[in-house]
Every structure is written in C-alpha cells, then in structure tokens.
N, C-alpha and C. Protein backbone atom coordinates (compact mmCIF):
# COMPACT_ATOMS: atom_id res chain seq x y z
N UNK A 1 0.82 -1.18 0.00
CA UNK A 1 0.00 0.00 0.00
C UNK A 1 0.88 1.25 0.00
N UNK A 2 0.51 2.64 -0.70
CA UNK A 2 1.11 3.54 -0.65
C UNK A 2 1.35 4.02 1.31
N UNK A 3 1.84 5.70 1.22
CA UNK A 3 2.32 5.87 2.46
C UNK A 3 1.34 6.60 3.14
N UNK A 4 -0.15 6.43 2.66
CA UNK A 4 -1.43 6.87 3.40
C UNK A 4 -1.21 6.76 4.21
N UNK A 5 -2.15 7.37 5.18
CA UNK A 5 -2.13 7.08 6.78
C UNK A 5 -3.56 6.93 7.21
N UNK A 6 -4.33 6.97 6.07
CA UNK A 6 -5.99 6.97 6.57
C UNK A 6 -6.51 7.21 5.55
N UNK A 7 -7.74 6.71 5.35
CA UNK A 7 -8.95 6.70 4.13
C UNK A 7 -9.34 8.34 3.96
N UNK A 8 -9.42 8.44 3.13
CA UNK A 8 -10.06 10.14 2.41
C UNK A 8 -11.07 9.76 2.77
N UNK A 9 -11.84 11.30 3.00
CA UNK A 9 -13.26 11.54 3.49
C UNK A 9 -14.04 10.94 2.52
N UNK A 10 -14.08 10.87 1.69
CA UNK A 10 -14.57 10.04 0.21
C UNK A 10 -14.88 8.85 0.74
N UNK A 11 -14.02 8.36 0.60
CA UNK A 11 -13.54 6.75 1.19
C UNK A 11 -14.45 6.24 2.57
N UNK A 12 -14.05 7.26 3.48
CA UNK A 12 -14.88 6.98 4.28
C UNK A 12 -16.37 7.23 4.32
N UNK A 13 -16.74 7.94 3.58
CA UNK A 13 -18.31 8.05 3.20
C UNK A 13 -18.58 6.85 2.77
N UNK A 14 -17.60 6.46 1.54
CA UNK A 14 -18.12 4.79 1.01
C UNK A 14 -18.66 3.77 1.99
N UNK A 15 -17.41 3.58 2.82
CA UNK A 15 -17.46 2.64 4.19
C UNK A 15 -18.66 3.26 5.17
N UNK A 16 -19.31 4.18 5.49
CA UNK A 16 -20.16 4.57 6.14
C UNK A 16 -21.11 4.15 5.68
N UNK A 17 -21.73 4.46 4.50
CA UNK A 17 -22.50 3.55 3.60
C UNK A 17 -23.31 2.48 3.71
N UNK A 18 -21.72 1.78 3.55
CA UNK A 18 -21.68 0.08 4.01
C UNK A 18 -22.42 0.05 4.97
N UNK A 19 -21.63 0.34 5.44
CA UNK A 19 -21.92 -0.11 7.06
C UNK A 19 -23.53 0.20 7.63
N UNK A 20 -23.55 1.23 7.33
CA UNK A 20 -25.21 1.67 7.69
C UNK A 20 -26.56 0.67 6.95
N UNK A 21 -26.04 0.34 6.06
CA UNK A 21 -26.45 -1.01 5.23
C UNK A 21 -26.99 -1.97 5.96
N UNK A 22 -25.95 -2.21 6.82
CA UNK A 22 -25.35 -3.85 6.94
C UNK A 22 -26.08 -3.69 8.48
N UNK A 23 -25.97 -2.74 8.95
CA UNK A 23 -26.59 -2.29 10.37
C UNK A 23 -28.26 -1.79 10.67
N UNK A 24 -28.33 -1.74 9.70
CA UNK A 24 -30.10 -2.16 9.32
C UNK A 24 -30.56 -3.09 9.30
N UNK A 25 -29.51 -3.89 8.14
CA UNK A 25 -30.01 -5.38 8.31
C UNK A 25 -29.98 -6.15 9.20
N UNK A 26 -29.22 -5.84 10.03
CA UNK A 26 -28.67 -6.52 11.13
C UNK A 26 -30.00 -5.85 12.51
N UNK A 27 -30.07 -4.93 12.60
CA UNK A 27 -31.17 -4.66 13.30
C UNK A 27 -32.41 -5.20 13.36
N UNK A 28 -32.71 -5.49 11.73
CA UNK A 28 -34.22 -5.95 11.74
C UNK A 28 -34.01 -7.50 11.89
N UNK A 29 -33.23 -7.83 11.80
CA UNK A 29 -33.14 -9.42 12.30
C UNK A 29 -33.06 -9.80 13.71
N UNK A 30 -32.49 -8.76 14.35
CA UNK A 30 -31.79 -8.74 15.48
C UNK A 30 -33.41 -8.24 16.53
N UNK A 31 -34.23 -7.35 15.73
CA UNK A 31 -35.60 -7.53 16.71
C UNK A 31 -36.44 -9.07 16.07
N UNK A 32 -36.42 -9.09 14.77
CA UNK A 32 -37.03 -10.77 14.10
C UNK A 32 -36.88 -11.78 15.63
N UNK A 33 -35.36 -11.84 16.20
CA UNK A 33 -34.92 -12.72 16.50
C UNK A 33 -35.80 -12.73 18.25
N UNK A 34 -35.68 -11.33 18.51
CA UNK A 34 -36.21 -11.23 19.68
C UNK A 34 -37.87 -10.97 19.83
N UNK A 35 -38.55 -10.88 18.68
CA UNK A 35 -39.64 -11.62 18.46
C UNK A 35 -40.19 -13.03 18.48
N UNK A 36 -39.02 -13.59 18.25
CA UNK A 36 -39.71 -15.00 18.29
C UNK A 36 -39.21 -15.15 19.73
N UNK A 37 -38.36 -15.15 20.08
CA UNK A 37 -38.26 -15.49 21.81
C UNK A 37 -39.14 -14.99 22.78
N UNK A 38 -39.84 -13.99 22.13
CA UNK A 38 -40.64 -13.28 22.92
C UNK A 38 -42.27 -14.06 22.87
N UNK A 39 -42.49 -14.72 21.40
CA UNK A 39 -43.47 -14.85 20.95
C UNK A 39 -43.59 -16.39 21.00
N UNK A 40 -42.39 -17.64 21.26
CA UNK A 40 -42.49 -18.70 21.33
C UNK A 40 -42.13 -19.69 22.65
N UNK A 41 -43.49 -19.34 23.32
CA UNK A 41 -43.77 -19.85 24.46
C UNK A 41 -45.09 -20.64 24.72
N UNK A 42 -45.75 -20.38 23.34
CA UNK A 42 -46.97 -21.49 23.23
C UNK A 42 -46.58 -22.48 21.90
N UNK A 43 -46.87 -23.49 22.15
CA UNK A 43 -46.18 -24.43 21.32
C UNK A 43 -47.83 -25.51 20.82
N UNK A 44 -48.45 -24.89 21.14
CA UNK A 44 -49.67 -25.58 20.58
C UNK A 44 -49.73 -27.13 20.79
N UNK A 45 -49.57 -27.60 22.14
CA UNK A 45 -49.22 -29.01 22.42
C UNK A 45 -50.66 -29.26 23.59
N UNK A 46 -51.58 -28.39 23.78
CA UNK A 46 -52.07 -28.20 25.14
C UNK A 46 -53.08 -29.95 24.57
N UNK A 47 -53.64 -30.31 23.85
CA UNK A 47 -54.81 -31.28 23.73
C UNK A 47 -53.82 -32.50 23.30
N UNK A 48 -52.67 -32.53 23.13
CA UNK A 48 -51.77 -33.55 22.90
C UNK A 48 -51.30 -34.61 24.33
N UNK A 49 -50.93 -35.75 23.53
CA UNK A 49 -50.24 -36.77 24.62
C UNK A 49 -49.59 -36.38 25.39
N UNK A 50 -48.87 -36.75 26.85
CA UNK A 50 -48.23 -36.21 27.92
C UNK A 50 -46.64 -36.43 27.29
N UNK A 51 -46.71 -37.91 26.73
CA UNK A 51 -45.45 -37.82 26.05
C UNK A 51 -44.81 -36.92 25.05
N UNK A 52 -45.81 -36.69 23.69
CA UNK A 52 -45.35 -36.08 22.77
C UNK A 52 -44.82 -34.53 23.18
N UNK A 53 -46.62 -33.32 24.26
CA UNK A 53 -45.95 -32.86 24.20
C UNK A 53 -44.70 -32.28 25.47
N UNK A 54 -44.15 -33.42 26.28
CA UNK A 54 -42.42 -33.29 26.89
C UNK A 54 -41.50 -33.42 25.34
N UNK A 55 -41.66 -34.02 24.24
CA UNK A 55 -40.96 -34.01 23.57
C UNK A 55 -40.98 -32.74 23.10
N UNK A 56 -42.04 -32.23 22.38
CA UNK A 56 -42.29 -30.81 22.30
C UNK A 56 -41.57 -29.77 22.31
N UNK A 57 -41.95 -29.96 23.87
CA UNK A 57 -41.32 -28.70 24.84
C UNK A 57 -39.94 -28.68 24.83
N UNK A 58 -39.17 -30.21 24.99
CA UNK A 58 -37.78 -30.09 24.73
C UNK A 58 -36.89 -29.47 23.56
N UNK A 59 -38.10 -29.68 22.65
CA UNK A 59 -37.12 -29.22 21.00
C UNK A 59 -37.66 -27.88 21.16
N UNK A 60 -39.19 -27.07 21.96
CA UNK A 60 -38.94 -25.65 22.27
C UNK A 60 -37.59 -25.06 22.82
N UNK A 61 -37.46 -26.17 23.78
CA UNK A 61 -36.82 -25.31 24.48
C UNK A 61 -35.30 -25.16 23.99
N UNK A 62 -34.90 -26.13 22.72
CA UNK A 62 -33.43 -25.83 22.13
C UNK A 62 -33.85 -24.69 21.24
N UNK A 63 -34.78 -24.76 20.57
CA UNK A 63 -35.03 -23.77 19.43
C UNK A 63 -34.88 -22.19 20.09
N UNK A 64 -35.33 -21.77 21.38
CA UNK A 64 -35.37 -20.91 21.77
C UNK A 64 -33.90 -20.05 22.61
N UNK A 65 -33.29 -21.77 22.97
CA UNK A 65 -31.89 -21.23 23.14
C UNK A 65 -30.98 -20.76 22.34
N UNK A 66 -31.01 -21.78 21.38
CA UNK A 66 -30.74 -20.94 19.39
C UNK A 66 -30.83 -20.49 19.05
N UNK A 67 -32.26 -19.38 19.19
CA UNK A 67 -32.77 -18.01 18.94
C UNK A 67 -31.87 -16.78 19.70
N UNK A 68 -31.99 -17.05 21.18
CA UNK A 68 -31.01 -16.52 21.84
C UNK A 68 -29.55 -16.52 21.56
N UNK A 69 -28.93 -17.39 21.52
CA UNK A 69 -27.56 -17.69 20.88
C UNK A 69 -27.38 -16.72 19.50
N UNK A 70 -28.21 -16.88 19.19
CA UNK A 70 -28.40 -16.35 17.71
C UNK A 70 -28.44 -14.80 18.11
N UNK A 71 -29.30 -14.36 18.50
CA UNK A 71 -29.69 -12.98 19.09
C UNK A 71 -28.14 -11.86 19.93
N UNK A 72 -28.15 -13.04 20.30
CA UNK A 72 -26.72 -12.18 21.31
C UNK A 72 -25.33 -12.21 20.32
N UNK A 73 -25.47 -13.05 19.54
CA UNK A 73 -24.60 -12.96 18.14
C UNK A 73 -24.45 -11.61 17.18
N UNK A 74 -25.88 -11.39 17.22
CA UNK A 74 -26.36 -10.15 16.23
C UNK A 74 -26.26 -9.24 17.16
N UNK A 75 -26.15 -8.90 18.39
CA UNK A 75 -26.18 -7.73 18.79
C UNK A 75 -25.19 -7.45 19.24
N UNK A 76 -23.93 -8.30 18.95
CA UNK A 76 -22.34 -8.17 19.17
C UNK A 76 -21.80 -7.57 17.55
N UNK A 77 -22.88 -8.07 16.63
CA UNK A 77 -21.91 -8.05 15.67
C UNK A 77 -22.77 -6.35 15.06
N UNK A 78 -23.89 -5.77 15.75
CA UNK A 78 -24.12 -4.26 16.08
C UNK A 78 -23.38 -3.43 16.95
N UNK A 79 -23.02 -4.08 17.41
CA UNK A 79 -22.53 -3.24 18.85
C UNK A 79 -20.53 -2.70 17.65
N UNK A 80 -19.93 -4.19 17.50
CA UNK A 80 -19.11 -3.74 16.28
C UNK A 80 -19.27 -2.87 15.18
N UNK A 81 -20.15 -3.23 14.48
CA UNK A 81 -20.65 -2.21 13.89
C UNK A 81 -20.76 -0.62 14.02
N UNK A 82 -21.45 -0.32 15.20
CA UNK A 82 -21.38 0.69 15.87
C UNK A 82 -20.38 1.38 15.60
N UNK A 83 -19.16 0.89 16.48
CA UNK A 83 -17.81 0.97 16.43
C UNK A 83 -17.10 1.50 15.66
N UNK A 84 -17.76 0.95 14.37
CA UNK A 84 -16.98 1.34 13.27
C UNK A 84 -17.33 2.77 12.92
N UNK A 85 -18.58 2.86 13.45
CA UNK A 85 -18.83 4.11 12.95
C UNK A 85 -18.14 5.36 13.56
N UNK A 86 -18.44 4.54 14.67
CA UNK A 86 -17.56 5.86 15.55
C UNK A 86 -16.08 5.88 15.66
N UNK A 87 -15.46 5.25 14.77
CA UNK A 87 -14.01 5.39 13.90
C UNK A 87 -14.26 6.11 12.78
N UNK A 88 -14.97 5.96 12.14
CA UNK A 88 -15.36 6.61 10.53
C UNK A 88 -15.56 7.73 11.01
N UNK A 89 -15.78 8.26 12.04
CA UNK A 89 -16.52 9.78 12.80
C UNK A 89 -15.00 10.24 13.19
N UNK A 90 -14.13 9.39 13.80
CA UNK A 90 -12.63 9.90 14.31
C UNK A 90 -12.02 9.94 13.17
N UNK A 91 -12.24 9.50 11.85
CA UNK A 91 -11.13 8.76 10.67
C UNK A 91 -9.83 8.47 11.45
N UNK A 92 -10.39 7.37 12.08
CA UNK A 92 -9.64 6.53 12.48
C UNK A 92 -9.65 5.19 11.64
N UNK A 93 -10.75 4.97 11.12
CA UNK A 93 -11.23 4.11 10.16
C UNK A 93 -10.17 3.26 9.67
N UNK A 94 -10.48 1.51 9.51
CA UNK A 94 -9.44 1.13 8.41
C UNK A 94 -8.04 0.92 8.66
N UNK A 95 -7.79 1.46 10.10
CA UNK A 95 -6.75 1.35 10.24
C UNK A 95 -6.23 0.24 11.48
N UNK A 96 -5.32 -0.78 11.05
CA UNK A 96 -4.57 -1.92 11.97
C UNK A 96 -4.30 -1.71 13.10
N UNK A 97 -4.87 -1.89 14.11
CA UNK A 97 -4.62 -1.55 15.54
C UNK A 97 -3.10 -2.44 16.08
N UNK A 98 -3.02 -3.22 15.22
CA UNK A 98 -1.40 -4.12 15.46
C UNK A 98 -0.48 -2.91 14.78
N UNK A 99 -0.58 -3.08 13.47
CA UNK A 99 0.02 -2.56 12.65
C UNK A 99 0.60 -1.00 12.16
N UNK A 100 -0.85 -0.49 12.85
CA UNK A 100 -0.88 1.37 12.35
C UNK A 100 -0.53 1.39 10.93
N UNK A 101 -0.78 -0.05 9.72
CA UNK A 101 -1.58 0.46 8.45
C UNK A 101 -2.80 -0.04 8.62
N UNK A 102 -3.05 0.77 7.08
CA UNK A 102 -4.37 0.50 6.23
C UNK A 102 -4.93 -0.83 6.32
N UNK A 103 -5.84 -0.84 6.32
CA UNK A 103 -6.67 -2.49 6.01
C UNK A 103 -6.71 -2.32 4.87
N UNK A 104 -6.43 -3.13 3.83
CA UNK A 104 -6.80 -3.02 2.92
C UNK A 104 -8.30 -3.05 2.32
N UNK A 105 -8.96 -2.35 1.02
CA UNK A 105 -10.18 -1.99 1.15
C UNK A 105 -11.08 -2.95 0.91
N UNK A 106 -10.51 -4.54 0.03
CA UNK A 106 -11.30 -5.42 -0.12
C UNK A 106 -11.65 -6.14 1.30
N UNK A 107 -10.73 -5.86 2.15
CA UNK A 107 -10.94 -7.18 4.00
C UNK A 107 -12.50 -5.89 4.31
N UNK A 108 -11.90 -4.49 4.02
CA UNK A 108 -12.96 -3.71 4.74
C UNK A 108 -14.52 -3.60 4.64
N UNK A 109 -14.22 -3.77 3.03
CA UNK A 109 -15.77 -3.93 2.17
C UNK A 109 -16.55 -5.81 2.53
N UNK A 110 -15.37 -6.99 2.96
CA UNK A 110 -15.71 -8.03 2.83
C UNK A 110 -16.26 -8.33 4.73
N UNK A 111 -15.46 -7.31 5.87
CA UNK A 111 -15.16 -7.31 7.10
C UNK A 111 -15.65 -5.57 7.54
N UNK A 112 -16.97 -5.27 7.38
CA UNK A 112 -16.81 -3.96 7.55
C UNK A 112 -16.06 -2.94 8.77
N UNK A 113 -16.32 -4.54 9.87
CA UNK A 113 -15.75 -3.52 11.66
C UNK A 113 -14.49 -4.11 11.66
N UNK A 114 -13.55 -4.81 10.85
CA UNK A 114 -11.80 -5.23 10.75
C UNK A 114 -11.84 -4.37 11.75
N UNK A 115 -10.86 -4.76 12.42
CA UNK A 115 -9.80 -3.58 13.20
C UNK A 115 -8.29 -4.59 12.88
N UNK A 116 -8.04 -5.51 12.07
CA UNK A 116 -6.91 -6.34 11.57
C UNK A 116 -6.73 -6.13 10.54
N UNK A 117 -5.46 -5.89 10.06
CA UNK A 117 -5.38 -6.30 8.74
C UNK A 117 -4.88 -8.26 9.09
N UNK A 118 -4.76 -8.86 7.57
CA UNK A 118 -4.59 -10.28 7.50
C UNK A 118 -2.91 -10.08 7.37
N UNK A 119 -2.48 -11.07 6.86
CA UNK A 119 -0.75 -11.05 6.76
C UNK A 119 -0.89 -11.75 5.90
N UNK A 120 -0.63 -11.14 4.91
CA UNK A 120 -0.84 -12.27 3.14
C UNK A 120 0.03 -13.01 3.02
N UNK A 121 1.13 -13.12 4.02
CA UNK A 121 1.61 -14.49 3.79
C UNK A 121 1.33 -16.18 4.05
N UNK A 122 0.81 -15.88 5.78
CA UNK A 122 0.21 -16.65 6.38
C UNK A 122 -1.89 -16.48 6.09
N UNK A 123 -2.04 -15.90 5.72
CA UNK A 123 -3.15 -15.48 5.43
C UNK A 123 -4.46 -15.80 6.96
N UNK A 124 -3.39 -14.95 8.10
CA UNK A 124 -4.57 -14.77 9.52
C UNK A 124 -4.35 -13.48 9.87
N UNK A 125 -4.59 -13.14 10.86
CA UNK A 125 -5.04 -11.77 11.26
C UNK A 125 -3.59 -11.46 11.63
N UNK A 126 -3.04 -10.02 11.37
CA UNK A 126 -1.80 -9.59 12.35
C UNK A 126 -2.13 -9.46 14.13
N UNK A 127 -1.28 -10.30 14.78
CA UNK A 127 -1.40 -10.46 15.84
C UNK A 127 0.19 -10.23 16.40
C-alpha cells in the first residue's frame, strides 16, 4: 500500500454507507430474532399426549436457546458495527490496531468492523 495514513473523506463516506447497510439489516433481524423469543412460548401441544408434548417442549426449548444464541450474536456483531462508525466519525477508520496500516479496502468492504489487517503471507489476522 502507498504511504497513506488513513482513508479520504470520500472513502470513508463509502465505508459509512456500508456499514449503515449492513446495520439495518442486522437490526431488523436482530428484533425478528427477539420476536420469536418473545413470541415462542406457546407451542400448541395443550390437547396432545403427555409424552409427545415433553418431547415438544424439549425441541422448544433448544429452538429458543438458538434463537437466543443467535440474538446475542447479532447484537455483538451491532454493537461492532457501531464501532466502526464511531471510527469513521474519528477517521480513524481502516486502520490496523497491530500494525498502524491500512486495512486493505477489499478485507474492509468483505469485514466492515476489521480492526486487523490479514498477513498475506500466512493469510490470519496480524497479531
């Protein structure tokens, strides 16, 4: 990479963009998700066998931990998000917290909250 030191305001508009994108989407899934946890507590088992519905209730009750799992997933990967923005607000943006370079712009567009660049040799995160 050249001897930049940070994304042009340009640049970072692009990545703001993104991101605001991706953080929508991520929102409306992220209440989806806490809708159904909220909303799946009747399982329509009430006139059923005593056996079937304990079986039921058991596969409720993974589905709902999954939902959750799921949920607290999405609101980590907002909360990052966030983050980014409020780097894009410092133009701090983009930039290797190991390294103090550039991310390059394809990890950024593919990884919008990077705070790594990769090491193209070994191809993992600079650590």
């Amino acid at each position: 990479m050249s001897d930049k030191v940070r994304y042009s305001d340009e640049e970072l508009l692009e990545f703001k963009e993104l991101i605001l994108a991706k953080l929508e989407k991520a929102r409306a899934e992220y209440e989806n998700l806490c809708m159904s946890l909220r909303n799946g507590y009747d399982n329509g088992t009430a006139d059923t066998s005593p056996t079937f519905k304990a079986l039921e209730e058991g596969a409720s009750t993974l589905g709902r931990e999954e939902a959750a799992r799921m949920a607290e997933r999405q609101l980590s990967f907002i909360n990052h998000l966030n983050a980014a923005l409020n780097r894009i607000e410092n133009k701090t943006y983009g930039i290797c917290r190991v390294t103090g370079k550039l991310i390059p712009k394809e990890r950024l567009r593919a990884v919008p909250h990077a705070t790594l660049s990769i090491n193209p040799e070994t191809g993992q995160k600079q650590a």
